[in-house]
PDBML (XML) file of the C-alpha atoms, coordinates in Angstrom:
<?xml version="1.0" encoding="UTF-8" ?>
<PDBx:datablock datablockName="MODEL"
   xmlns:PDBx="http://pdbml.pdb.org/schema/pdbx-v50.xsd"
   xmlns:xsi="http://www.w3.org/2001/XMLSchema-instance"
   xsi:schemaLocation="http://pdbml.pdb.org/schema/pdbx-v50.xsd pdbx-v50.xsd">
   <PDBx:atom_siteCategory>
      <PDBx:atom_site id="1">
         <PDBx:B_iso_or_equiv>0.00</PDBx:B_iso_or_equiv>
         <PDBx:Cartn_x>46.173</PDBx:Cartn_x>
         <PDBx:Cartn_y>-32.274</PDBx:Cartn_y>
         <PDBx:Cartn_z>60.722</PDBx:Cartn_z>
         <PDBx:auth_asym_id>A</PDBx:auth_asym_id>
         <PDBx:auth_atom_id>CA</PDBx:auth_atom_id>
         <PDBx:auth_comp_id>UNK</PDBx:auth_comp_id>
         <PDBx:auth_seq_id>1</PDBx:auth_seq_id>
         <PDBx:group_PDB>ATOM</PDBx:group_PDB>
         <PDBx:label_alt_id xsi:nil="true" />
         <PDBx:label_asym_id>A</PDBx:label_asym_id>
         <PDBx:label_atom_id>CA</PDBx:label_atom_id>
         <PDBx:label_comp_id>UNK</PDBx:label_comp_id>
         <PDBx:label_entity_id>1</PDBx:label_entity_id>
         <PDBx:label_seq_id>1</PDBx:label_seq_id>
         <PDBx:occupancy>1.00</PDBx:occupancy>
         <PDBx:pdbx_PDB_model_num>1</PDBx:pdbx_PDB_model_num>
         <PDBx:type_symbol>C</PDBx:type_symbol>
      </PDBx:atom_site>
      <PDBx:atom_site id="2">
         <PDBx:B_iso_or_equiv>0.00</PDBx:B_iso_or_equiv>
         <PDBx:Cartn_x>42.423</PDBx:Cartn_x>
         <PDBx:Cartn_y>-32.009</PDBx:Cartn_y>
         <PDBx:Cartn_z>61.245</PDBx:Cartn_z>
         <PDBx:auth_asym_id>A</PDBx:auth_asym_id>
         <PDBx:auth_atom_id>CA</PDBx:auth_atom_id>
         <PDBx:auth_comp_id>UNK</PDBx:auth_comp_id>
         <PDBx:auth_seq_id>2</PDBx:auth_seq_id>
         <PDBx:group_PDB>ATOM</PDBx:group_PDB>
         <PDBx:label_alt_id xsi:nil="true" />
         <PDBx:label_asym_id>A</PDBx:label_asym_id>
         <PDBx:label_atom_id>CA</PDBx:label_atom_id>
         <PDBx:label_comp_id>UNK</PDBx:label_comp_id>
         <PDBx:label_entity_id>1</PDBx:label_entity_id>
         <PDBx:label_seq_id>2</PDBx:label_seq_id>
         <PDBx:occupancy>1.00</PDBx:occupancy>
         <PDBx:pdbx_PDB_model_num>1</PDBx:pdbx_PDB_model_num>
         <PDBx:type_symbol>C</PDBx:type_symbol>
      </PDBx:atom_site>
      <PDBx:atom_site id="3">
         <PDBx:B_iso_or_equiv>0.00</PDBx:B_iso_or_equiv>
         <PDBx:Cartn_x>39.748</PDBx:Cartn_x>
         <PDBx:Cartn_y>-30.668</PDBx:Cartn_y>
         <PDBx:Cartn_z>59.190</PDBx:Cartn_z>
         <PDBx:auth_asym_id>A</PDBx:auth_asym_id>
         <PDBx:auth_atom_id>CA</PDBx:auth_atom_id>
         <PDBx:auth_comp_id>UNK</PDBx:auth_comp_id>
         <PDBx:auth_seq_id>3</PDBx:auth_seq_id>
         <PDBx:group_PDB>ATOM</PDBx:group_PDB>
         <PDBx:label_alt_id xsi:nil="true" />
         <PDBx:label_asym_id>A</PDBx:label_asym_id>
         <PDBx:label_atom_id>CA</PDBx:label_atom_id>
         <PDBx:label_comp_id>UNK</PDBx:label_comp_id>
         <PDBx:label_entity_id>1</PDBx:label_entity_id>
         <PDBx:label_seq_id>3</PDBx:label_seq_id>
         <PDBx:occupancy>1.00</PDBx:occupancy>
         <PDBx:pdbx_PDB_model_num>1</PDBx:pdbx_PDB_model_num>
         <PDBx:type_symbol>C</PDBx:type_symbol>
      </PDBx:atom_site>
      <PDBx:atom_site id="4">
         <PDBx:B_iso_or_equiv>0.00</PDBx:B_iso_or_equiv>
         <PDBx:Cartn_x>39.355</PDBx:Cartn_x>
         <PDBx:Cartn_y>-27.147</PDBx:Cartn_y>
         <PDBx:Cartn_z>59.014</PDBx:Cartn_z>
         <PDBx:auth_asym_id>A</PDBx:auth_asym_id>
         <PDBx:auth_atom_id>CA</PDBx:auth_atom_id>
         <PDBx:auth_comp_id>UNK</PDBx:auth_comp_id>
         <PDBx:auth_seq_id>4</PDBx:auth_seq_id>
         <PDBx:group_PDB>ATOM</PDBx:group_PDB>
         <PDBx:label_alt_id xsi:nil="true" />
         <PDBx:label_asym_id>A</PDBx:label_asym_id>
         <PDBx:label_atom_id>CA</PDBx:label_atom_id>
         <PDBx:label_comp_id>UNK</PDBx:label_comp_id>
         <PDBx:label_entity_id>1</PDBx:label_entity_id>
         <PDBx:label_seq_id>4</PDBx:label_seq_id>
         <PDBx:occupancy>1.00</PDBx:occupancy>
         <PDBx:pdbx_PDB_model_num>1</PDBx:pdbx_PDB_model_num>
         <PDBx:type_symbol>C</PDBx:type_symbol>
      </PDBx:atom_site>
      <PDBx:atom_site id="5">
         <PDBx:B_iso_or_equiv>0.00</PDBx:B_iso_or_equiv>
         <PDBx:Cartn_x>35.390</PDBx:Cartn_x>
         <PDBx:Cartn_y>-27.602</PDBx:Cartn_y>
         <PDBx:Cartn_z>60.005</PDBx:Cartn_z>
         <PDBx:auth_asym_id>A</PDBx:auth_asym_id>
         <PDBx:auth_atom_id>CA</PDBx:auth_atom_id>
         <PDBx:auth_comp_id>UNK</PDBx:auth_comp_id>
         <PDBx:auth_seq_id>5</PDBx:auth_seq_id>
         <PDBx:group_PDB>ATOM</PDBx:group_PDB>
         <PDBx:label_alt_id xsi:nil="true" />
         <PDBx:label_asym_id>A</PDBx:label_asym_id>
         <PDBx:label_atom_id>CA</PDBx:label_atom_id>
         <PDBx:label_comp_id>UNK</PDBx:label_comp_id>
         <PDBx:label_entity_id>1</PDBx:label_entity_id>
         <PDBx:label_seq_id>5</PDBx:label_seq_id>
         <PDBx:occupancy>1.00</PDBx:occupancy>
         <PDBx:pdbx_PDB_model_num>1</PDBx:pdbx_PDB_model_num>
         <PDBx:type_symbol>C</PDBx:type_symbol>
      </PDBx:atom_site>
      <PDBx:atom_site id="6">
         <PDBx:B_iso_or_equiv>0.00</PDBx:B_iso_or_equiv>
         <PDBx:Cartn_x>36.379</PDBx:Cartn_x>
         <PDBx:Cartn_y>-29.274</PDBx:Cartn_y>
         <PDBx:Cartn_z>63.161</PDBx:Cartn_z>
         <PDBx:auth_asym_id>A</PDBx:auth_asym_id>
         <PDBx:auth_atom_id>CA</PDBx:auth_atom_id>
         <PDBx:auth_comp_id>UNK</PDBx:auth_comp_id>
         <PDBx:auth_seq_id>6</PDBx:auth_seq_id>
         <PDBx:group_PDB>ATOM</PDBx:group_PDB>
         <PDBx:label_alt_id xsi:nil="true" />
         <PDBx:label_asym_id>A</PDBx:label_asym_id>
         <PDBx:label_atom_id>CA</PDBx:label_atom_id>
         <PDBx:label_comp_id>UNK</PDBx:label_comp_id>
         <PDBx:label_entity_id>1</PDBx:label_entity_id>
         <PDBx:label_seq_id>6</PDBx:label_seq_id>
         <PDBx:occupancy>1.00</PDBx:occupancy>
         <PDBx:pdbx_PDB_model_num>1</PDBx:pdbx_PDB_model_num>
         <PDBx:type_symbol>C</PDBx:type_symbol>
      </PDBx:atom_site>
      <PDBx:atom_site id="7">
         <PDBx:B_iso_or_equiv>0.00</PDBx:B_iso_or_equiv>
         <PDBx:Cartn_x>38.232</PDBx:Cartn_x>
         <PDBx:Cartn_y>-28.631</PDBx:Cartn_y>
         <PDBx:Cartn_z>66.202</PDBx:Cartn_z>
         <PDBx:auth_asym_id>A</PDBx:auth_asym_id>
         <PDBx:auth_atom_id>CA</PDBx:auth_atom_id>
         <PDBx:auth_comp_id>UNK</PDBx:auth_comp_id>
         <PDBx:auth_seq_id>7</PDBx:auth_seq_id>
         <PDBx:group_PDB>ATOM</PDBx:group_PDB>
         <PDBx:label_alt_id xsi:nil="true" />
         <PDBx:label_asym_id>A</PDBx:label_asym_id>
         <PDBx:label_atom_id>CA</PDBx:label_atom_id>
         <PDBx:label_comp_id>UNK</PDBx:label_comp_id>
         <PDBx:label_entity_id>1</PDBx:label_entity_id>
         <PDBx:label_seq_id>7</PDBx:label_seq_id>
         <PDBx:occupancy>1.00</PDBx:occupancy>
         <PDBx:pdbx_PDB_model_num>1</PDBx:pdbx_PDB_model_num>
         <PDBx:type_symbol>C</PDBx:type_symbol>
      </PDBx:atom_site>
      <PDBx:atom_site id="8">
         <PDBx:B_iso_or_equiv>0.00</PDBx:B_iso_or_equiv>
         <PDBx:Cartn_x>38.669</PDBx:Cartn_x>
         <PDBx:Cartn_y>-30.495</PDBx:Cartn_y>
         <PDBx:Cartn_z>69.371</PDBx:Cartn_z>
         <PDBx:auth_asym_id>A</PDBx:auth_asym_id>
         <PDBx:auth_atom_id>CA</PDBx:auth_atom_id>
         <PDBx:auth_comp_id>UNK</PDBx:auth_comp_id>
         <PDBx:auth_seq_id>8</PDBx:auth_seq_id>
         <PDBx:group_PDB>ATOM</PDBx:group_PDB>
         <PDBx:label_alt_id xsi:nil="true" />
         <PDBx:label_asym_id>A</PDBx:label_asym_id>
         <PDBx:label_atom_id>CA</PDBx:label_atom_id>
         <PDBx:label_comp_id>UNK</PDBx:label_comp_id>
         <PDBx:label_entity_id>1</PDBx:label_entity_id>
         <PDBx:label_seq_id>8</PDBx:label_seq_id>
         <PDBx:occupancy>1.00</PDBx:occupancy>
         <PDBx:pdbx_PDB_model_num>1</PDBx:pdbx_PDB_model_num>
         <PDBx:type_symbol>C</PDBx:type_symbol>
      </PDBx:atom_site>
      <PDBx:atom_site id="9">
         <PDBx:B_iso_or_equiv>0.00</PDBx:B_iso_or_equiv>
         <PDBx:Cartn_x>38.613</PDBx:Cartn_x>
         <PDBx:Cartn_y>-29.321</PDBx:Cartn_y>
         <PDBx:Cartn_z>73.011</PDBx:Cartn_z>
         <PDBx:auth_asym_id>A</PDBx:auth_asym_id>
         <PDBx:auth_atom_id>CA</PDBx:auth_atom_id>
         <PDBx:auth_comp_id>UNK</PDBx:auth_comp_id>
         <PDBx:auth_seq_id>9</PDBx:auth_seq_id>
         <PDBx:group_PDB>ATOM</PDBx:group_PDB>
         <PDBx:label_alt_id xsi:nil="true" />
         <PDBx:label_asym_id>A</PDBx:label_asym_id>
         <PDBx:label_atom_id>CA</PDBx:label_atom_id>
         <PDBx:label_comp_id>UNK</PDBx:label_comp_id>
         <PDBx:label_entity_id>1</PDBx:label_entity_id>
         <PDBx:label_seq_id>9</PDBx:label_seq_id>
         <PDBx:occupancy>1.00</PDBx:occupancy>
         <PDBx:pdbx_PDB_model_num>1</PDBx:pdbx_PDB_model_num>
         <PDBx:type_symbol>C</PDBx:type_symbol>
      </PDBx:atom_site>
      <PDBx:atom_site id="10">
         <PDBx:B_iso_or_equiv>0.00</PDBx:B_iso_or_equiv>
         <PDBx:Cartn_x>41.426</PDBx:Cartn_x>
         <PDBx:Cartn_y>-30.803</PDBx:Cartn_y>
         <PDBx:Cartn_z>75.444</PDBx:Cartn_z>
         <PDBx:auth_asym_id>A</PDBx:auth_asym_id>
         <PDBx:auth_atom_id>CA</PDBx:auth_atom_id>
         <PDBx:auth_comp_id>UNK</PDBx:auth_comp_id>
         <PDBx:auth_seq_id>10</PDBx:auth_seq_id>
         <PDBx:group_PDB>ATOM</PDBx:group_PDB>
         <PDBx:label_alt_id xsi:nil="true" />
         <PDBx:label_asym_id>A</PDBx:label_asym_id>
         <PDBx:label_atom_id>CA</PDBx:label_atom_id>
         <PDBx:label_comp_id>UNK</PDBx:label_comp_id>
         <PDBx:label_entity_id>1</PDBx:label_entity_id>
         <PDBx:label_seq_id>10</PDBx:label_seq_id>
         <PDBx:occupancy>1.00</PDBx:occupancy>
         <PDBx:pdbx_PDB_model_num>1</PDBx:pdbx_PDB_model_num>
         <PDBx:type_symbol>C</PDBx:type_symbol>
      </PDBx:atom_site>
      <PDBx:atom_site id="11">
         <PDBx:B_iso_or_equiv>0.00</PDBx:B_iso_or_equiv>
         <PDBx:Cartn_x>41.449</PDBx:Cartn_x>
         <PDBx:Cartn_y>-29.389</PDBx:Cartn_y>
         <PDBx:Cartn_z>79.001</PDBx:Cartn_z>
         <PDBx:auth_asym_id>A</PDBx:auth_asym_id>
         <PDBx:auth_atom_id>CA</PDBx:auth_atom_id>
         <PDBx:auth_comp_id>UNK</PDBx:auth_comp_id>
         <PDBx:auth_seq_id>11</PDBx:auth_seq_id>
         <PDBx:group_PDB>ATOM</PDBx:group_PDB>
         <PDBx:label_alt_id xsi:nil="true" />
         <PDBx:label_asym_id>A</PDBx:label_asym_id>
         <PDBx:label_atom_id>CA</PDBx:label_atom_id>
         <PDBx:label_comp_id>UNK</PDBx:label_comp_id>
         <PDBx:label_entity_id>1</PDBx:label_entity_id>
         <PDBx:label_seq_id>11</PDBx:label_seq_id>
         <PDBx:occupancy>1.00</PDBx:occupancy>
         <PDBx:pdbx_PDB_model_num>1</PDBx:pdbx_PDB_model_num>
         <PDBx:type_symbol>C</PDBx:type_symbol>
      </PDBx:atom_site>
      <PDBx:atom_site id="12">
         <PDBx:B_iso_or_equiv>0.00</PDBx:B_iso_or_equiv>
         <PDBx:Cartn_x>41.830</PDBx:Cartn_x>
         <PDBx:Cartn_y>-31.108</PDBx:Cartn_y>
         <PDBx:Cartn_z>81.982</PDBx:Cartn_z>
         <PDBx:auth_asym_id>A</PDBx:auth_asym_id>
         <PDBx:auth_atom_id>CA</PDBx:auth_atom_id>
         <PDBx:auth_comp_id>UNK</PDBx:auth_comp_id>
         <PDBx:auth_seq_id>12</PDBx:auth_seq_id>
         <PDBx:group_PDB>ATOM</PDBx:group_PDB>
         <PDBx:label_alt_id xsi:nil="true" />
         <PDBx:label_asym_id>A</PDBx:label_asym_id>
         <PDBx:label_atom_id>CA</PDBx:label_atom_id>
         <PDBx:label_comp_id>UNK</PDBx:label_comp_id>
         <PDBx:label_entity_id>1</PDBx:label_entity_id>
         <PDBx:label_seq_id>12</PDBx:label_seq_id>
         <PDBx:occupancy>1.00</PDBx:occupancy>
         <PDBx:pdbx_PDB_model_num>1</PDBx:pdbx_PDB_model_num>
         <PDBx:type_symbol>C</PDBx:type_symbol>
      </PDBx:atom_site>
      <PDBx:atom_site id="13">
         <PDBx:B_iso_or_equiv>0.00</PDBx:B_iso_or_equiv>
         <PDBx:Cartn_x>37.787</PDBx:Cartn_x>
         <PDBx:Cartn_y>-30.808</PDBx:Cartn_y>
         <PDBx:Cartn_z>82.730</PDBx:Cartn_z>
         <PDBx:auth_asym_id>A</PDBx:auth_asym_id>
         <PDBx:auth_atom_id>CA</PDBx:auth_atom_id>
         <PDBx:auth_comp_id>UNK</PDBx:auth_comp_id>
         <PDBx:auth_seq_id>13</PDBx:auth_seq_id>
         <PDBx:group_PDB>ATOM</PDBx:group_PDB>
         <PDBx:label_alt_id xsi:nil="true" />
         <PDBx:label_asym_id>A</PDBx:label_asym_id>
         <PDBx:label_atom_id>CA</PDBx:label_atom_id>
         <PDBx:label_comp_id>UNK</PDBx:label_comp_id>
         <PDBx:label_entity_id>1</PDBx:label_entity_id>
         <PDBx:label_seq_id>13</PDBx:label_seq_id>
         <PDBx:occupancy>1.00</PDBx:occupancy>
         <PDBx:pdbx_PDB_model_num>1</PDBx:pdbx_PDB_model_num>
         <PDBx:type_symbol>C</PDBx:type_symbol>
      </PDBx:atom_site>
      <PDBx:atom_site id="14">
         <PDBx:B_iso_or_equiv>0.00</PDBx:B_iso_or_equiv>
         <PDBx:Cartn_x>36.174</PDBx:Cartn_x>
         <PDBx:Cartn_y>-30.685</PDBx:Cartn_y>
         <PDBx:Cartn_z>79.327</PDBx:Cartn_z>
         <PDBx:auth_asym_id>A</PDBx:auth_asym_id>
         <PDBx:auth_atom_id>CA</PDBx:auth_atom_id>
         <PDBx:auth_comp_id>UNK</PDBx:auth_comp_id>
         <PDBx:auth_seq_id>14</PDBx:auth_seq_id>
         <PDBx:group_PDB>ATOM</PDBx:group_PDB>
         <PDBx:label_alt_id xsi:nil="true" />
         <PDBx:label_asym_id>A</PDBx:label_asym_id>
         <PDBx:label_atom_id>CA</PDBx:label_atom_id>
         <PDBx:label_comp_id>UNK</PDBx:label_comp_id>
         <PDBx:label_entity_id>1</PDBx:label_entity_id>
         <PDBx:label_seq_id>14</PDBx:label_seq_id>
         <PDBx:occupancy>1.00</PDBx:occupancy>
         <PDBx:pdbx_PDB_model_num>1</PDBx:pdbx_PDB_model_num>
         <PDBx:type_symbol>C</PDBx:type_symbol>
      </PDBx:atom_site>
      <PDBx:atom_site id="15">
         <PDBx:B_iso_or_equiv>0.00</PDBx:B_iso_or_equiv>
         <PDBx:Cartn_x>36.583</PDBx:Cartn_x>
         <PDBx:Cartn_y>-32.714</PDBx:Cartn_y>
         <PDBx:Cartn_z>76.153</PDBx:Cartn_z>
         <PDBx:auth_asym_id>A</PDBx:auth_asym_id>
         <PDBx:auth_atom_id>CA</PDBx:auth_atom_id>
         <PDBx:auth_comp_id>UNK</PDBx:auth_comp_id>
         <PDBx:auth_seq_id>15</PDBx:auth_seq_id>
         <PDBx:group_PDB>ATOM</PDBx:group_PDB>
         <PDBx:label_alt_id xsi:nil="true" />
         <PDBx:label_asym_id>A</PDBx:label_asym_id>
         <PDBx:label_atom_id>CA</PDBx:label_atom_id>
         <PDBx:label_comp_id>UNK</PDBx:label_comp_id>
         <PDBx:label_entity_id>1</PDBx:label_entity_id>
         <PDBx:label_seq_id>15</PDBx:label_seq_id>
         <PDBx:occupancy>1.00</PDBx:occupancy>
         <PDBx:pdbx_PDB_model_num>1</PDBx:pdbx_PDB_model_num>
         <PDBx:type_symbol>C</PDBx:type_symbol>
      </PDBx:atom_site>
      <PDBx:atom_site id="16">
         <PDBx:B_iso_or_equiv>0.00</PDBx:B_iso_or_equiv>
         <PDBx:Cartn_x>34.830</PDBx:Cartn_x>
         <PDBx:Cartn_y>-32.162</PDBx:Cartn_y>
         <PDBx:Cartn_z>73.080</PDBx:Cartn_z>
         <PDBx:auth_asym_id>A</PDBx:auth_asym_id>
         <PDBx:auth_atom_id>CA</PDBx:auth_atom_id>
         <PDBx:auth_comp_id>UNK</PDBx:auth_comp_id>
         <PDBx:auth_seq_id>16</PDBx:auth_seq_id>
         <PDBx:group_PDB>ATOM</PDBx:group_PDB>
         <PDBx:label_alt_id xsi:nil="true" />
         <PDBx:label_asym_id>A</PDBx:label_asym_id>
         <PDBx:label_atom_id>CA</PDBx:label_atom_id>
         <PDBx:label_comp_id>UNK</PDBx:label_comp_id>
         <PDBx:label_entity_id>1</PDBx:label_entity_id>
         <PDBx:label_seq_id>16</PDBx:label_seq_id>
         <PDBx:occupancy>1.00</PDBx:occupancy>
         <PDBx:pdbx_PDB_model_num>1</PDBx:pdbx_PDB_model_num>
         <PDBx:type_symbol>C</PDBx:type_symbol>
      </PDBx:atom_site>
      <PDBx:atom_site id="17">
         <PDBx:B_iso_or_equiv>0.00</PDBx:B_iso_or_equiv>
         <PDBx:Cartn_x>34.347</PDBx:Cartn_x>
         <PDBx:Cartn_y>-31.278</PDBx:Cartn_y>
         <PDBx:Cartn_z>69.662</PDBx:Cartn_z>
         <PDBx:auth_asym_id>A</PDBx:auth_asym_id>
         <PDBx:auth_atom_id>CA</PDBx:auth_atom_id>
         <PDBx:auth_comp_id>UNK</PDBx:auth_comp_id>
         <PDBx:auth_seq_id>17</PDBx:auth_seq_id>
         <PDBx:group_PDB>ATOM</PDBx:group_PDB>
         <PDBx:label_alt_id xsi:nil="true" />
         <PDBx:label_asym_id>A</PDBx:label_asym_id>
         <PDBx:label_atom_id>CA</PDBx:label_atom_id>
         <PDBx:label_comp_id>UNK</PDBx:label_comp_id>
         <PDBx:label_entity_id>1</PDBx:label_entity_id>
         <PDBx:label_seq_id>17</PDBx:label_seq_id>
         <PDBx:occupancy>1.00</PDBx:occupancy>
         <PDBx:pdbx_PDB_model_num>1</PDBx:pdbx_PDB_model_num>
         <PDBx:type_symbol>C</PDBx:type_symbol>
      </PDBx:atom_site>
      <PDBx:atom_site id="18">
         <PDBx:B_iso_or_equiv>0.00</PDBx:B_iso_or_equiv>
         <PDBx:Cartn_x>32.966</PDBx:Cartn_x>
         <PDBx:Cartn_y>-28.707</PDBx:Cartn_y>
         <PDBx:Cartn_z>67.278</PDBx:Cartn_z>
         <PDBx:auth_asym_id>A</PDBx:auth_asym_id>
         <PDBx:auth_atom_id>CA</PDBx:auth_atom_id>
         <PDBx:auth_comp_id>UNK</PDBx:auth_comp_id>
         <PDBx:auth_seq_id>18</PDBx:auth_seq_id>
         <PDBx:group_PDB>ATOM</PDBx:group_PDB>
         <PDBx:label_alt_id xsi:nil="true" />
         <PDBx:label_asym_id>A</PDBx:label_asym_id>
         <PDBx:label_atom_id>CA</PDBx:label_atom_id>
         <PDBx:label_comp_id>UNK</PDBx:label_comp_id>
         <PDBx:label_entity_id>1</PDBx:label_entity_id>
         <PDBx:label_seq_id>18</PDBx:label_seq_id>
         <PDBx:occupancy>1.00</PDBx:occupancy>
         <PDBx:pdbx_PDB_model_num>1</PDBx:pdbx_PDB_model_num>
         <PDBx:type_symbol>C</PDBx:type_symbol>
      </PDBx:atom_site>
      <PDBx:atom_site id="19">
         <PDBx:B_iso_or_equiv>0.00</PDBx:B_iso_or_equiv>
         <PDBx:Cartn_x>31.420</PDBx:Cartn_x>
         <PDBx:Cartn_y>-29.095</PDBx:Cartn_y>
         <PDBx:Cartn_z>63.650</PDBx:Cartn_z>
         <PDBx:auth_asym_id>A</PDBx:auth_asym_id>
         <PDBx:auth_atom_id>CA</PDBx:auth_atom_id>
         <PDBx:auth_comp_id>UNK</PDBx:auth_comp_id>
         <PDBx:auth_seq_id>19</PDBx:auth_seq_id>
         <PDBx:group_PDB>ATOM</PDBx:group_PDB>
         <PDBx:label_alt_id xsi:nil="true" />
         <PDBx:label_asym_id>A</PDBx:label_asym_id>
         <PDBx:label_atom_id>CA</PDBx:label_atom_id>
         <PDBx:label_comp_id>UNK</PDBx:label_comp_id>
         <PDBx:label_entity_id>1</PDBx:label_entity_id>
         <PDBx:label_seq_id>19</PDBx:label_seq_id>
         <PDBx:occupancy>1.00</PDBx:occupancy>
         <PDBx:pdbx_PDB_model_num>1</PDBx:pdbx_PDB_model_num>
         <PDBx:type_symbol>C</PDBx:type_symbol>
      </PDBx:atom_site>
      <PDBx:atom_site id="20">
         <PDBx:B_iso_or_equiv>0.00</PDBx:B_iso_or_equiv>
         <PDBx:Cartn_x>31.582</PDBx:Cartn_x>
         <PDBx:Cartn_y>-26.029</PDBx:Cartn_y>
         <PDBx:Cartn_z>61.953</PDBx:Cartn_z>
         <PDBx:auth_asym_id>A</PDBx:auth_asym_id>
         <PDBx:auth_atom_id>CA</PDBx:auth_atom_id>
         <PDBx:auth_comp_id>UNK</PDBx:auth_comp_id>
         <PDBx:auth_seq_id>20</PDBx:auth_seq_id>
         <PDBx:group_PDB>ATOM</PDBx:group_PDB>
         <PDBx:label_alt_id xsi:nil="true" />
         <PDBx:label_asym_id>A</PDBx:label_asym_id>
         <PDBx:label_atom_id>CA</PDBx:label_atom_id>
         <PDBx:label_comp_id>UNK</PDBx:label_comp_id>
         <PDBx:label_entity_id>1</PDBx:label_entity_id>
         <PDBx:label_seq_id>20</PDBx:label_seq_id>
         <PDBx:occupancy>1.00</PDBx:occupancy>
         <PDBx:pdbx_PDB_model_num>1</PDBx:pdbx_PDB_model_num>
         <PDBx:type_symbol>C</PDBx:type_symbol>
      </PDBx:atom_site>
      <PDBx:atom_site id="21">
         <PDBx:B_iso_or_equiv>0.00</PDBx:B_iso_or_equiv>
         <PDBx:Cartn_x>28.584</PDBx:Cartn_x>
         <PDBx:Cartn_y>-27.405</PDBx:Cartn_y>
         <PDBx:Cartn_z>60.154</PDBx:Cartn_z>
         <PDBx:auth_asym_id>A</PDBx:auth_asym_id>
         <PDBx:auth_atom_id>CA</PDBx:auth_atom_id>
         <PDBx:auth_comp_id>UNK</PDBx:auth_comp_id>
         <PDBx:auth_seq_id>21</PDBx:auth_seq_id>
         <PDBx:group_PDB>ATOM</PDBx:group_PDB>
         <PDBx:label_alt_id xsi:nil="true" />
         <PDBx:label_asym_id>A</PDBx:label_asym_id>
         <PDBx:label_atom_id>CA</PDBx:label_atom_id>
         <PDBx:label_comp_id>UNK</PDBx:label_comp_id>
         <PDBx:label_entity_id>1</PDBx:label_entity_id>
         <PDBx:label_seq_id>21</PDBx:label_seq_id>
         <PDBx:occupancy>1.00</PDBx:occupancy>
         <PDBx:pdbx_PDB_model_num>1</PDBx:pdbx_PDB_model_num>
         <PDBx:type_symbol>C</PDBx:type_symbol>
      </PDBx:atom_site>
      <PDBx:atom_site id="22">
         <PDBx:B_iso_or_equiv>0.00</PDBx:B_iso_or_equiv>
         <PDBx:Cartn_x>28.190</PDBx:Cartn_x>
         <PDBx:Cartn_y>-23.813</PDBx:Cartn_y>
         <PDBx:Cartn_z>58.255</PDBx:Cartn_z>
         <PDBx:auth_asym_id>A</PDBx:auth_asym_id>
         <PDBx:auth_atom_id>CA</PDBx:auth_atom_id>
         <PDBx:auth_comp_id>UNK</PDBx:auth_comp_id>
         <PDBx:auth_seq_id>22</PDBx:auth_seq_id>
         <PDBx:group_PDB>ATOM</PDBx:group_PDB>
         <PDBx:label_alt_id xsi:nil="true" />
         <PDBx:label_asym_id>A</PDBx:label_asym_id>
         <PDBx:label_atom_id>CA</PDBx:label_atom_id>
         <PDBx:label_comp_id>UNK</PDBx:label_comp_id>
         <PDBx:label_entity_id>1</PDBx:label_entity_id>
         <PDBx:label_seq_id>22</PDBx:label_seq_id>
         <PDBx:occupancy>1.00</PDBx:occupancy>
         <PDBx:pdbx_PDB_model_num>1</PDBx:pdbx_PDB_model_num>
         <PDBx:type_symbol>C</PDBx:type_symbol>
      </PDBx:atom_site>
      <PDBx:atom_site id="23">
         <PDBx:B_iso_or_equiv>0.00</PDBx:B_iso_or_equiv>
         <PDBx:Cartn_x>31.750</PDBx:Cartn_x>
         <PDBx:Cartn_y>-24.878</PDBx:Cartn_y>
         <PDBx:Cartn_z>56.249</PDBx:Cartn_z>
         <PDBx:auth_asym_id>A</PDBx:auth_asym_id>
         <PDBx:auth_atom_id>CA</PDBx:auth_atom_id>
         <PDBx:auth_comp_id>UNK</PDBx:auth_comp_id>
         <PDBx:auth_seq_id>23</PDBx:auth_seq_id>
         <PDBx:group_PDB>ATOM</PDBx:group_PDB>
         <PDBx:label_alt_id xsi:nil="true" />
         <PDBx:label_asym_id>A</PDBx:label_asym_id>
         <PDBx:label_atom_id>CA</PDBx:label_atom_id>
         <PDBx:label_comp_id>UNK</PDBx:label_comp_id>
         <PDBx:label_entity_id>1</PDBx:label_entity_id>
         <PDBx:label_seq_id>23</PDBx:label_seq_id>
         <PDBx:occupancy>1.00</PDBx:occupancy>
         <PDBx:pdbx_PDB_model_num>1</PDBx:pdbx_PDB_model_num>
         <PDBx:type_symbol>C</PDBx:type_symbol>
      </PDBx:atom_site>
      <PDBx:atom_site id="24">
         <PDBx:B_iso_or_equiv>0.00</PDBx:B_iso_or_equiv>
         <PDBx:Cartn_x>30.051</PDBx:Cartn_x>
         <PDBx:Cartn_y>-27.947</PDBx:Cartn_y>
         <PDBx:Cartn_z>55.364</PDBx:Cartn_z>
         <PDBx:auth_asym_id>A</PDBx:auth_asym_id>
         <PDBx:auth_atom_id>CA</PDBx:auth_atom_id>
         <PDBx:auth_comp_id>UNK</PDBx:auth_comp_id>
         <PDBx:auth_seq_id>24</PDBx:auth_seq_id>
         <PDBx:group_PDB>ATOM</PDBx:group_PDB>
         <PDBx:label_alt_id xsi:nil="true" />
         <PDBx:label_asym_id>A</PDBx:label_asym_id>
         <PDBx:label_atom_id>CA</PDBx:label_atom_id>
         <PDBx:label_comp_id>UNK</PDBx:label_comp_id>
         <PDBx:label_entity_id>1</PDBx:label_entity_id>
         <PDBx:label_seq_id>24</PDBx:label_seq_id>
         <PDBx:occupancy>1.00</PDBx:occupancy>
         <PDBx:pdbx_PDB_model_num>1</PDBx:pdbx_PDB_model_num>
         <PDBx:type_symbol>C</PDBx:type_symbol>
      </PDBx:atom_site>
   </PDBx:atom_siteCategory>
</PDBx:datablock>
């Protein structure tokens, strides 16, 4: 259900985000 200019990273040694600042 997230916004299409993020994502989220979920393993089990990173975490994180992305801003897909160029779609906002």
């Amino acid at each position: 259900s997230t916004d299409e200019a993020l994502d989220f990273l979920n393993t089990p040694s990173s975490k994180g985000f992305v801003i897909h600042f160029s779609e906002t």
